[in-house]
C-alpha atoms as a PDB file:
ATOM      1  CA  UNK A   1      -3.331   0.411  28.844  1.00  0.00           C
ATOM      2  CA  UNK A   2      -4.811   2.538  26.399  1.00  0.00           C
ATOM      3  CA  UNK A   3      -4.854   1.506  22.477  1.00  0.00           C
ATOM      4  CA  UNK A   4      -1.908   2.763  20.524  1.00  0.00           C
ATOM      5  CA  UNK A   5      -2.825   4.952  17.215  1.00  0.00           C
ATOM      6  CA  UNK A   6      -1.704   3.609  13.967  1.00  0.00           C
ATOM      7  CA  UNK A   7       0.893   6.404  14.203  1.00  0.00           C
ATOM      8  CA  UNK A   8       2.425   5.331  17.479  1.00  0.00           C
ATOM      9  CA  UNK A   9       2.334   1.159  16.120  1.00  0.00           C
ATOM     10  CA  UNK A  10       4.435   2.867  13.334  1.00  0.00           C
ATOM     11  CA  UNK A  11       7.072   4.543  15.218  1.00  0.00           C
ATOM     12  CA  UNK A  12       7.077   0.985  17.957  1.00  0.00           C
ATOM     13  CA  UNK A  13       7.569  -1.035  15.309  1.00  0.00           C
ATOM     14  CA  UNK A  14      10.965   0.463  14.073  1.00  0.00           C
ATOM     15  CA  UNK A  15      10.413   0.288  10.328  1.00  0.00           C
ATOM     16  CA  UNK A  16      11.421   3.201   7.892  1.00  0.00           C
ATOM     17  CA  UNK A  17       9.187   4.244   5.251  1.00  0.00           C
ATOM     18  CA  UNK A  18      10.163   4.771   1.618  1.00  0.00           C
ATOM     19  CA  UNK A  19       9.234   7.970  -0.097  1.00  0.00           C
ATOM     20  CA  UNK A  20       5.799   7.825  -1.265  1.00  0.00           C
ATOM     21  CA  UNK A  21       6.169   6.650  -4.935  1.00  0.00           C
ATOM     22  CA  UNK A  22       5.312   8.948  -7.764  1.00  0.00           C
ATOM     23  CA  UNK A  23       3.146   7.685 -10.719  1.00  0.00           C
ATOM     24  CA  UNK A  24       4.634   5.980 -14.090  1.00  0.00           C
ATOM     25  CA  UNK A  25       1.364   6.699 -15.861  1.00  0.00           C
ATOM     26  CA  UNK A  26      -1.599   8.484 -16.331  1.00  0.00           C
ATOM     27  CA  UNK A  27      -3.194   7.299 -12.641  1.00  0.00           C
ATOM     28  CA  UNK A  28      -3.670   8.815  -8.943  1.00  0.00           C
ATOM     29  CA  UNK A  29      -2.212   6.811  -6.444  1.00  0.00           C
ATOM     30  CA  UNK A  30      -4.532   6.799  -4.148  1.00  0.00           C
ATOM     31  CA  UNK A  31      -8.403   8.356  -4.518  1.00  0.00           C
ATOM     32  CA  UNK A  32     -10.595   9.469  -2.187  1.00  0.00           C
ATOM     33  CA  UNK A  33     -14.294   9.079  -2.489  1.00  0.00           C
ATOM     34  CA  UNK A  34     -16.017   9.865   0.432  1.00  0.00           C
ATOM     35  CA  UNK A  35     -15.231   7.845   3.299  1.00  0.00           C
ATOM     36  CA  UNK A  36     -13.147   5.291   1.363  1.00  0.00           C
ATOM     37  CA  UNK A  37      -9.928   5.652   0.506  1.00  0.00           C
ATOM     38  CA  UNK A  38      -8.660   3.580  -2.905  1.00  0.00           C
ATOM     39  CA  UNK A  39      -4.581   2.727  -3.007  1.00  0.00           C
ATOM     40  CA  UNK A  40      -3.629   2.119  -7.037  1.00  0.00           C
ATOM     41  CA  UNK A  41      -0.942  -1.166  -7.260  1.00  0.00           C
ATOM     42  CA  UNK A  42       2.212  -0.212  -5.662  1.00  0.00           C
ATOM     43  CA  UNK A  43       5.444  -2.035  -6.034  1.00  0.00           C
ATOM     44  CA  UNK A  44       8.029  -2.699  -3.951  1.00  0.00           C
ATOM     45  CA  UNK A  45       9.999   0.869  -3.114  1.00  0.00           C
ATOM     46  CA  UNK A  46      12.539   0.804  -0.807  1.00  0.00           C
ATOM     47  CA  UNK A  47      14.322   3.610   1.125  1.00  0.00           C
ATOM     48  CA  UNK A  48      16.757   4.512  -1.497  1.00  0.00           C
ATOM     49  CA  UNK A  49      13.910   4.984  -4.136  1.00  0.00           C
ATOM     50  CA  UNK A  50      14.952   1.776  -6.132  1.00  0.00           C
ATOM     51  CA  UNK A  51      12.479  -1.380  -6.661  1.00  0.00           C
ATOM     52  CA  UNK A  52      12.831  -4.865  -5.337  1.00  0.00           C
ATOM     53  CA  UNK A  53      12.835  -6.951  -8.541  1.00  0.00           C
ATOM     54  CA  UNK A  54      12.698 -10.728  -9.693  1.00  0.00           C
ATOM     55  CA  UNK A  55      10.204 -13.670 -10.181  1.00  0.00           C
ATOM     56  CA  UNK A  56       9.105 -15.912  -6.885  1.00  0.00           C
ATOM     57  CA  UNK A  57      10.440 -19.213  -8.012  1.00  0.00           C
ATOM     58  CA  UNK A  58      13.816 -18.222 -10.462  1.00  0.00           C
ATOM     59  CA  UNK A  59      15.560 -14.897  -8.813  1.00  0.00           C
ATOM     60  CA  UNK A  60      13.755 -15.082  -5.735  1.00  0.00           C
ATOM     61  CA  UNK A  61      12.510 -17.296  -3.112  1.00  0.00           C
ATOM     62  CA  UNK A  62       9.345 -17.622  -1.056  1.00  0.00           C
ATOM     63  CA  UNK A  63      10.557 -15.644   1.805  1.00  0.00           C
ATOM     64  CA  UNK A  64      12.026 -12.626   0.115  1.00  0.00           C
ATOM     65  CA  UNK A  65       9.072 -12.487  -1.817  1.00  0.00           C
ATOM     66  CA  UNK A  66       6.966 -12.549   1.637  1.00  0.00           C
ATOM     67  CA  UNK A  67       9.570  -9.594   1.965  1.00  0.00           C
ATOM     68  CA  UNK A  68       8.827  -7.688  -1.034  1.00  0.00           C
ATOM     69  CA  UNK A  69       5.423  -7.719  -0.278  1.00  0.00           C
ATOM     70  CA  UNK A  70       6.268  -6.408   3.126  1.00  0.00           C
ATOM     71  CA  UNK A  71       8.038  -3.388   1.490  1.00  0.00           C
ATOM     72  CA  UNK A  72       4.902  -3.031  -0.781  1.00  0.00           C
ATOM     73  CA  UNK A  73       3.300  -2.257   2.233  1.00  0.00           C
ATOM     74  CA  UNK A  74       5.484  -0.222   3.474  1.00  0.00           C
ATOM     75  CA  UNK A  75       5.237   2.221   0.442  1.00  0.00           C
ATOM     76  CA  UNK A  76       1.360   1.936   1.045  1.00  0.00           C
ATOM     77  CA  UNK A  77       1.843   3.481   4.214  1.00  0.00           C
ATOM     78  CA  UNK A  78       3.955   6.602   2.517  1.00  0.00           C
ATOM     79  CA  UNK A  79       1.147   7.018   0.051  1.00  0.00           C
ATOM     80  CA  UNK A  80      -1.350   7.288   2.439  1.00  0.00           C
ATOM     81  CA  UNK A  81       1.067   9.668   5.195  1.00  0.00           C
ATOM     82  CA  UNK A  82       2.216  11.589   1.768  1.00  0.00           C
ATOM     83  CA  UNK A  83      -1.379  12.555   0.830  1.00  0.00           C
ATOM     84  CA  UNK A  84      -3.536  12.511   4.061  1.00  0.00           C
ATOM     85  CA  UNK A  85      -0.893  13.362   6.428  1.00  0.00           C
ATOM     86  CA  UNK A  86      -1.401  10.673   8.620  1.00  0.00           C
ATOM     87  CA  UNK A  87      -1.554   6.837   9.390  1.00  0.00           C
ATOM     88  CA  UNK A  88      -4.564   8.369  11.901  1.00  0.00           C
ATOM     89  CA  UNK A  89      -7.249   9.336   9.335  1.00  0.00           C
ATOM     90  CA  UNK A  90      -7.211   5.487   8.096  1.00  0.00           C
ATOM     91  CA  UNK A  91     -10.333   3.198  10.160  1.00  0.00           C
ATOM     92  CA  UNK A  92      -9.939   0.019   8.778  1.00  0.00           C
ATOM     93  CA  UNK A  93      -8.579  -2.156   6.095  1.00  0.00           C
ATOM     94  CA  UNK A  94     -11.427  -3.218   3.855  1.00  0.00           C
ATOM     95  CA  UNK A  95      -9.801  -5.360   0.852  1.00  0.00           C
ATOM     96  CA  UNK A  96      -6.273  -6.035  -0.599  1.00  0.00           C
ATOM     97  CA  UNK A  97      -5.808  -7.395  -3.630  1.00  0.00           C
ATOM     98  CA  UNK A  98      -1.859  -8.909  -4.268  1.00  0.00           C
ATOM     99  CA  UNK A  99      -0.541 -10.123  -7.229  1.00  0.00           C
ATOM    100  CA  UNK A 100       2.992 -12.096  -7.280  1.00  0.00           C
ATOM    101  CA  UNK A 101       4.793 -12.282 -10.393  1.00  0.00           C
ATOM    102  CA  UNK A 102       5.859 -15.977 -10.304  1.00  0.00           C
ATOM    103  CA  UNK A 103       7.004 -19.126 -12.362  1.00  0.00           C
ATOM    104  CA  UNK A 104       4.103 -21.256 -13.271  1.00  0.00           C
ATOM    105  CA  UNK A 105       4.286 -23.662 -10.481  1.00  0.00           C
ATOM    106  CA  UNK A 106       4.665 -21.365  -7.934  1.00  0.00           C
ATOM    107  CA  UNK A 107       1.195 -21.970  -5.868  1.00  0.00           C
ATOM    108  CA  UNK A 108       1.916 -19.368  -2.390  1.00  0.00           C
ATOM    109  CA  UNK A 109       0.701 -16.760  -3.644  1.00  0.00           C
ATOM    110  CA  UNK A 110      -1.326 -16.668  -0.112  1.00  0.00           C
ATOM    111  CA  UNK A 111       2.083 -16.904   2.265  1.00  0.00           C
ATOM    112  CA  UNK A 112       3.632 -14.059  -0.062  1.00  0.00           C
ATOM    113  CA  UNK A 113       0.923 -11.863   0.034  1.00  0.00           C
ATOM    114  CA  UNK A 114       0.708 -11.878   4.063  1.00  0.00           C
ATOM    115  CA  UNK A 115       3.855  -9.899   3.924  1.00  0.00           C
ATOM    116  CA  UNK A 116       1.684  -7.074   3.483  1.00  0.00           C
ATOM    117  CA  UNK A 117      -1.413  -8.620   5.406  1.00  0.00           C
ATOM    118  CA  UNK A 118       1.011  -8.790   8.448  1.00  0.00           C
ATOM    119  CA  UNK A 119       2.097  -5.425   8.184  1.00  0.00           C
ATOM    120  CA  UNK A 120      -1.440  -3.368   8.212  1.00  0.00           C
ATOM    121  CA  UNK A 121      -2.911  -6.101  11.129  1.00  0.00           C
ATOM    122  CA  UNK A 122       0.210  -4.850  12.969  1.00  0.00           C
ATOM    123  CA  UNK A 123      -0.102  -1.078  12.467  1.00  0.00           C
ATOM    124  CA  UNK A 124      -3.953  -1.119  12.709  1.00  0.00           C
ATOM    125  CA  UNK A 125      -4.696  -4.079  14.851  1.00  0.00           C
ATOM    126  CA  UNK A 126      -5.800  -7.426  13.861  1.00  0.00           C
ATOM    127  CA  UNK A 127      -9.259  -6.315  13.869  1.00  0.00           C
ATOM    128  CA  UNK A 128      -8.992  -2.552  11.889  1.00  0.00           C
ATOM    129  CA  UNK A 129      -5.837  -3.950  10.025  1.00  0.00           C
ATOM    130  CA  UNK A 130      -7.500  -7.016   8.402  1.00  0.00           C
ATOM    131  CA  UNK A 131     -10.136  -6.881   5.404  1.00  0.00           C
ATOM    132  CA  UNK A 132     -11.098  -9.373   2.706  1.00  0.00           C
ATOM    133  CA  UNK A 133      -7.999 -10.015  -0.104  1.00  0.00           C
ATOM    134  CA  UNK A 134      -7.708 -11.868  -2.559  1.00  0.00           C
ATOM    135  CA  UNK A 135      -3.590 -13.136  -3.582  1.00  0.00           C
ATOM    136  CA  UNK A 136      -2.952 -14.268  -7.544  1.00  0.00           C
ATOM    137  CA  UNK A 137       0.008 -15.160  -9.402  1.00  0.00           C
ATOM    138  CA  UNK A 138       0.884 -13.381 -12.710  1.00  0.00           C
ATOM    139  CA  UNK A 139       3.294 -14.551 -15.676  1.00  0.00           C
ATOM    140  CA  UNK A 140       4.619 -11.040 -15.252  1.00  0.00           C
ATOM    141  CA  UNK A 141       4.380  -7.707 -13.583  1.00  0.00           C
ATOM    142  CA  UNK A 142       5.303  -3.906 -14.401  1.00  0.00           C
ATOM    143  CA  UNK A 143       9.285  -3.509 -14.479  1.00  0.00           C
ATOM    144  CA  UNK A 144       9.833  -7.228 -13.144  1.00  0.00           C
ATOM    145  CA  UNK A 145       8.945  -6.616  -9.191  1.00  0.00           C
ATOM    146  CA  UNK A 146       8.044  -9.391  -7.471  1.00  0.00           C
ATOM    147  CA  UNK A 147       4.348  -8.155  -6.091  1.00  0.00           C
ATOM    148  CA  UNK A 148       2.512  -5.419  -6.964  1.00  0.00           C
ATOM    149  CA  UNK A 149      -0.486  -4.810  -4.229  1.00  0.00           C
ATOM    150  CA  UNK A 150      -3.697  -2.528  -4.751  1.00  0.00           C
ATOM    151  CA  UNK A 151      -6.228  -1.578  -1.235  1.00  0.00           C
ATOM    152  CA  UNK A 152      -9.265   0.013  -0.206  1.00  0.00           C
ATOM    153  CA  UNK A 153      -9.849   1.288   3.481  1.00  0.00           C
ATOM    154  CA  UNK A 154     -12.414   2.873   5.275  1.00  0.00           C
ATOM    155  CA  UNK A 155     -11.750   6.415   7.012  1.00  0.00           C
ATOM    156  CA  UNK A 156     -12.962   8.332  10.047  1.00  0.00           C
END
């Protein structure tokens, strides 16, 4: 059985992407320098354009922040289809940086920000979709959403 493309992992897996989010500032959303692509922070963007929103620890819980993050990735994905035209052109994750807005004692930050993690190991395999990452907790984030999630990859 031949390897499926990160395409084809998409369309198995079921899950509907958001519309690639436009930016709120003066930044790209993604950059491409050479054979690296760089993602700026996206937040959670669902389907119908709005944002997840809430604090791990007072409006949400552990698993809908796991969730959120989930959804973060998902709008990743519509960056990188919105401005390369496909999942395809992507070899590898290389680093992922999350940050969950949190109450002070929240200490997951980790289990959130696999949400995400789980996502790209599933679309690009669990070698490809897997790079370094570092998961933090912030006081607050842009707009209240619950994670906000940055990347680099590598591309063919």
């Amino acid at each position: 059985m031949k390897n499926m493309t990160a395409e084809e992992q998409l369309a198995k897996s079921g899950l509907t992407l958001p519309p690639a989010p436009s930016p709120v500032g003066v930044y790209k959303p993604c950059l491409v320098d050479g054979k690296y692509l760089y993602l700026s922070g996206h937040g959670p963007v669902q389907t119908d354009k709005s944002l997840i929103i809430g604090r791990i620890g007072r409006e949400l819980d552990m698993e809908q922040g796991k969730l959120a993050a989930r959804q973060v990735g998902l709008a990743m994905l519509s960056t990188i289809k919105a401005n390369l035209g496909s999942l395809d052109k992507v070899k590898r994750v290389i680093k992922v940086l999350g940050m969950v807005n949190c109450v002070p004692e929240f200490e997951k930050h980790p289990y959130v920000i696999n949400g995400c993690s789980e996502l790209f190991a599933q679309i690009w395999g669990p070698e490809n979709g897997v790079g370094v990452r570092s998961a933090v907790g912030f006081g607050s984030l842009p707009d209240n959403i619950p994670v906000e999630i940055e990347a680099l990859f590598e591309l063919y």
